[in-house]
Structures are given as C-alpha cells and as structure tokens.
C-alpha atoms as a PDB file:
ATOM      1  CA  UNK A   1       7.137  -3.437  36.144  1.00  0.00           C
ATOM      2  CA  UNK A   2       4.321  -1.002  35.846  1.00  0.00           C
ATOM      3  CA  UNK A   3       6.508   1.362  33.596  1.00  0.00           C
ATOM      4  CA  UNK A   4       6.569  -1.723  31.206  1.00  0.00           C
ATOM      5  CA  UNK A   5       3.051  -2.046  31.413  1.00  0.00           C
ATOM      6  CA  UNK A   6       2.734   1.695  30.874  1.00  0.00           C
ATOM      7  CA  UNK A   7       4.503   1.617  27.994  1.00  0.00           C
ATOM      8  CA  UNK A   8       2.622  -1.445  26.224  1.00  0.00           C
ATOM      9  CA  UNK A   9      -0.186   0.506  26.932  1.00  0.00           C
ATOM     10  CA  UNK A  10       0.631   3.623  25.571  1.00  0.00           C
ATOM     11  CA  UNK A  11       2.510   2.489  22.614  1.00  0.00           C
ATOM     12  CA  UNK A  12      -1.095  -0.039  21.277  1.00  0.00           C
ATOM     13  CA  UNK A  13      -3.239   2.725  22.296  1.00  0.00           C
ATOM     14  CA  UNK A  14      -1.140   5.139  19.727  1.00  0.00           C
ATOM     15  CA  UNK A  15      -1.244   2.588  17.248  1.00  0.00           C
ATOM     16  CA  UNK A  16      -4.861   1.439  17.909  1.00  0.00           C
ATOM     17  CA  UNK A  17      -5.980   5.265  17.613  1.00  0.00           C
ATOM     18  CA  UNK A  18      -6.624   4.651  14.130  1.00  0.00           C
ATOM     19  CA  UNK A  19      -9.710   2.113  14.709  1.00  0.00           C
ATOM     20  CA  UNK A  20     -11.845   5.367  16.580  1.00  0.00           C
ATOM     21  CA  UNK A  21     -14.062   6.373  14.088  1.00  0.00           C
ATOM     22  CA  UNK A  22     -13.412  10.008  14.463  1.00  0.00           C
ATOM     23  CA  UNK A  23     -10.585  11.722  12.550  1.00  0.00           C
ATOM     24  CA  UNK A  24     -10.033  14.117  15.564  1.00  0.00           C
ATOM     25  CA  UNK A  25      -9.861  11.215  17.338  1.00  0.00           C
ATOM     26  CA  UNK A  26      -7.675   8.825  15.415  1.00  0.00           C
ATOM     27  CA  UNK A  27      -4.868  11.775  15.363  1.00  0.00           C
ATOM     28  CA  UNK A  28      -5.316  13.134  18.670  1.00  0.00           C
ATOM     29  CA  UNK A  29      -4.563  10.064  20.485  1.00  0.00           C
ATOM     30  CA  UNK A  30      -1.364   9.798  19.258  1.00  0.00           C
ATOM     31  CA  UNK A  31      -0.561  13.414  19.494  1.00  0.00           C
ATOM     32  CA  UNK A  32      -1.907  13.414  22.824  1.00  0.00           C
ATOM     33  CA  UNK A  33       0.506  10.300  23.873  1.00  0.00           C
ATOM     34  CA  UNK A  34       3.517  12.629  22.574  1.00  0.00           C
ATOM     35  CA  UNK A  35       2.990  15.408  24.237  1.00  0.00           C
ATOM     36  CA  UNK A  36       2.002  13.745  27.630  1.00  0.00           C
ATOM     37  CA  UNK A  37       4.309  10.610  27.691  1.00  0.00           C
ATOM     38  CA  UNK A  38       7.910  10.848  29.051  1.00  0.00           C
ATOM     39  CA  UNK A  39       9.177   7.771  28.128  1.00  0.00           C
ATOM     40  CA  UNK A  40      11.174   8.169  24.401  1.00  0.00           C
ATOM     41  CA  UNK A  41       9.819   4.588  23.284  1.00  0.00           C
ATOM     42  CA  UNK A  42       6.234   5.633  24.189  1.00  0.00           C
ATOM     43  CA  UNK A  43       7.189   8.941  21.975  1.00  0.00           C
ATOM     44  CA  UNK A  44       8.340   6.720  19.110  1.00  0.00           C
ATOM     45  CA  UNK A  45       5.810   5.021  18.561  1.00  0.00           C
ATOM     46  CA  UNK A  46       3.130   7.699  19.030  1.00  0.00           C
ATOM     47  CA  UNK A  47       5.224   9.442  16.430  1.00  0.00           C
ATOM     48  CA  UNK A  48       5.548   6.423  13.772  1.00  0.00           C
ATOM     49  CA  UNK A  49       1.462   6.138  14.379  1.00  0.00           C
ATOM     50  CA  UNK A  50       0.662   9.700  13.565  1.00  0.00           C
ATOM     51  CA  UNK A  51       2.997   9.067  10.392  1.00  0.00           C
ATOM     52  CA  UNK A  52       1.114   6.519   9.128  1.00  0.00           C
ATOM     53  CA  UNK A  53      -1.971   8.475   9.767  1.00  0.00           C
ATOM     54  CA  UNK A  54      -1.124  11.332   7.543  1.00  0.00           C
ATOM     55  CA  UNK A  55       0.399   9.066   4.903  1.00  0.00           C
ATOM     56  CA  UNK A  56      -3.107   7.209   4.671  1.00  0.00           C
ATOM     57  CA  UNK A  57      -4.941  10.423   4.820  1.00  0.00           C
ATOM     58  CA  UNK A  58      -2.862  11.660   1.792  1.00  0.00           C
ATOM     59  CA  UNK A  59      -2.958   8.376  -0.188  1.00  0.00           C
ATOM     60  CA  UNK A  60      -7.029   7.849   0.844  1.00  0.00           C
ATOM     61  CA  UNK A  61      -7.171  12.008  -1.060  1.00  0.00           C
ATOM     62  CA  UNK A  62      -5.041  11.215  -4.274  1.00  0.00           C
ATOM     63  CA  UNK A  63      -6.859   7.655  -5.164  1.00  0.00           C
ATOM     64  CA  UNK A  64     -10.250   9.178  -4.210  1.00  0.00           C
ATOM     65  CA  UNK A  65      -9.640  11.846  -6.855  1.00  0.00           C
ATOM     66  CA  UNK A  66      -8.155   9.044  -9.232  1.00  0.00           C
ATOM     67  CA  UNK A  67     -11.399   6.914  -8.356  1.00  0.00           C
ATOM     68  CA  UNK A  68     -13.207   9.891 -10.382  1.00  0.00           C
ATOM     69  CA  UNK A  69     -11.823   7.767 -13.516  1.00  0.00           C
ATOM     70  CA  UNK A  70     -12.303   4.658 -11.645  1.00  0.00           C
ATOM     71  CA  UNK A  71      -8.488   4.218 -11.646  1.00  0.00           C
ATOM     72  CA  UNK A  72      -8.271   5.010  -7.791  1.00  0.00           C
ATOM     73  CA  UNK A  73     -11.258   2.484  -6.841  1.00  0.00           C
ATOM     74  CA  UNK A  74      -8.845  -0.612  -6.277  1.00  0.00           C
ATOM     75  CA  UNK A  75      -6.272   1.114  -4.404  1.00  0.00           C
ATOM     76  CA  UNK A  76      -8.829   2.570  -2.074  1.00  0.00           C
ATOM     77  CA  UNK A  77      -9.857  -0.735  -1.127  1.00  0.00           C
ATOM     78  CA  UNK A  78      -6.095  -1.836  -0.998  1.00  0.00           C
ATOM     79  CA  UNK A  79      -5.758   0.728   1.215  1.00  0.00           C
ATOM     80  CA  UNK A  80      -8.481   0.034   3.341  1.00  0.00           C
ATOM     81  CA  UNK A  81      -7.345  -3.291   3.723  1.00  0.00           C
ATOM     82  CA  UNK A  82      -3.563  -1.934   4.710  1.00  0.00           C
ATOM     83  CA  UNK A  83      -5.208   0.426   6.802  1.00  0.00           C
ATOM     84  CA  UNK A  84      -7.018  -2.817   9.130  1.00  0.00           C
ATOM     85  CA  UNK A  85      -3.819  -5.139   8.954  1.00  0.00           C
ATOM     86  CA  UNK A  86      -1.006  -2.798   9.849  1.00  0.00           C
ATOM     87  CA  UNK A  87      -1.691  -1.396  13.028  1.00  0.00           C
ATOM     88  CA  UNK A  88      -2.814  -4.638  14.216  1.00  0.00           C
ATOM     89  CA  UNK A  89       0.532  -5.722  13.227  1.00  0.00           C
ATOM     90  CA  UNK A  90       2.015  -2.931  15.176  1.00  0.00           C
ATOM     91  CA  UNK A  91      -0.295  -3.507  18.199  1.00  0.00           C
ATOM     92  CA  UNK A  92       1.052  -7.151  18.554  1.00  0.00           C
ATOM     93  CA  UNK A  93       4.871  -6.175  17.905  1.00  0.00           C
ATOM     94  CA  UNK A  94       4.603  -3.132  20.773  1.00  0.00           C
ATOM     95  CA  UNK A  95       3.014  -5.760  23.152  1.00  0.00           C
ATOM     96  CA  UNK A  96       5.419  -8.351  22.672  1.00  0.00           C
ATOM     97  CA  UNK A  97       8.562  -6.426  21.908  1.00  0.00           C
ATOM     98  CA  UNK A  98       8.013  -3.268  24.341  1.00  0.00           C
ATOM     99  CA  UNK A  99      11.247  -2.154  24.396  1.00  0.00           C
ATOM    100  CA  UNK A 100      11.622  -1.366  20.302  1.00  0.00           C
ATOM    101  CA  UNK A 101       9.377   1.265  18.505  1.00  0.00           C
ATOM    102  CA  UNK A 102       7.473  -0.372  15.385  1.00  0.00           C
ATOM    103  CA  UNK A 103       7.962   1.054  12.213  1.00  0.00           C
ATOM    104  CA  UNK A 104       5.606   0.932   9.588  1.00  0.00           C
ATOM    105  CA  UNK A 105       6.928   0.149   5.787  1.00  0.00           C
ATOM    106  CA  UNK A 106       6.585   2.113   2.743  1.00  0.00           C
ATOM    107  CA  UNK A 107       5.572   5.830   4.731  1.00  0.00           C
ATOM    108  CA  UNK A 108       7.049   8.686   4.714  1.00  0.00           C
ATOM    109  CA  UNK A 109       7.741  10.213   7.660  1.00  0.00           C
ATOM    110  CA  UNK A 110       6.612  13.755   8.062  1.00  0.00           C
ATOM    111  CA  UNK A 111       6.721  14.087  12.386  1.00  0.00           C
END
C-alpha cells in the first residue's frame, strides 16, 4: 500500500511542479522524480510533465514575440489559462487512476 501512495505522490508532485514559481524549479521537479524514482509509472508521468513544460515554454516564446503585433496577446492568456487547468486535470487523474500515466493533449513530446 505505501508503494501506491508513493506513486500518487510522486506522479501530482511531477505534475504540480509547474505551480512553483521558479523555472528551475518547475523543471527540476520533474526531472528530479525521473532520475530518482524506480517505479516506470512514476517515470511516465514525470516524463509527460516535463513535456508539457517545454511545450508551454516554447508556445509562451513564439506568442510573446507575436504579441509584439498584438497578434500573440490572446493566445498568451489562452495559454495561461491551459497552463492552470491542465495539470490540475492531471493531478486529479494520477490520484484517482494511479496505475495509468496521464497524458496531456495537443504536445509534442520531446523526452
């Protein structure tokens, strides 16, 4: 039983990351988890969290440069609002589904 617990643990905490303020933070947690954490489903979701970390880190880039023309300023906030709502998704699918990794939508998956 504590293995489960473990793992609940483990997996919101990767997927939670992204709420620290800190951007050495938000992606060391999950790489952190990776590296440390035996258990595969631990490892697949610390890897689907650092995903979507990069993906919003690249999207956040190319609409702030489009916001220069004011074309990027609505998906910013789109984004922001994606960025709030989908790990908090994922933390309440890895707590009450521990034993599948959540998958965000829509990222591409560079880890």
């Amino acid at each position: 039983m504590e293995d489960l617990e473990r793992r609940k643990l483990l997996s919101a905490l990767s997927h939670g990351a992204i709420f620290f303020s800190s951007l050495i933070v938000s992606i060391g947690i999950p790489i952190a988890i990776l590296y440390l954490s035996n258990d595969p489903i631990v490892k697949e979701n610390a890897k689907e969290s650092l995903n979507f970390h990069i993906n919003l880190y690249i999207y956040a880039l190319v609409f702030g440069l489009l916001s220069i023309v004011l074309i990027g300023i609505p998906f910013l906030i789109g984004l922001w609002i994606i960025s709030l709502i989908m790990p908090i998704i994922a933390i309440i699918r890895v707590l009450s589904e521990p034993n599948i990794p959540y998958r965000y939508s829509f990222i591409f998956r560079l880890v």
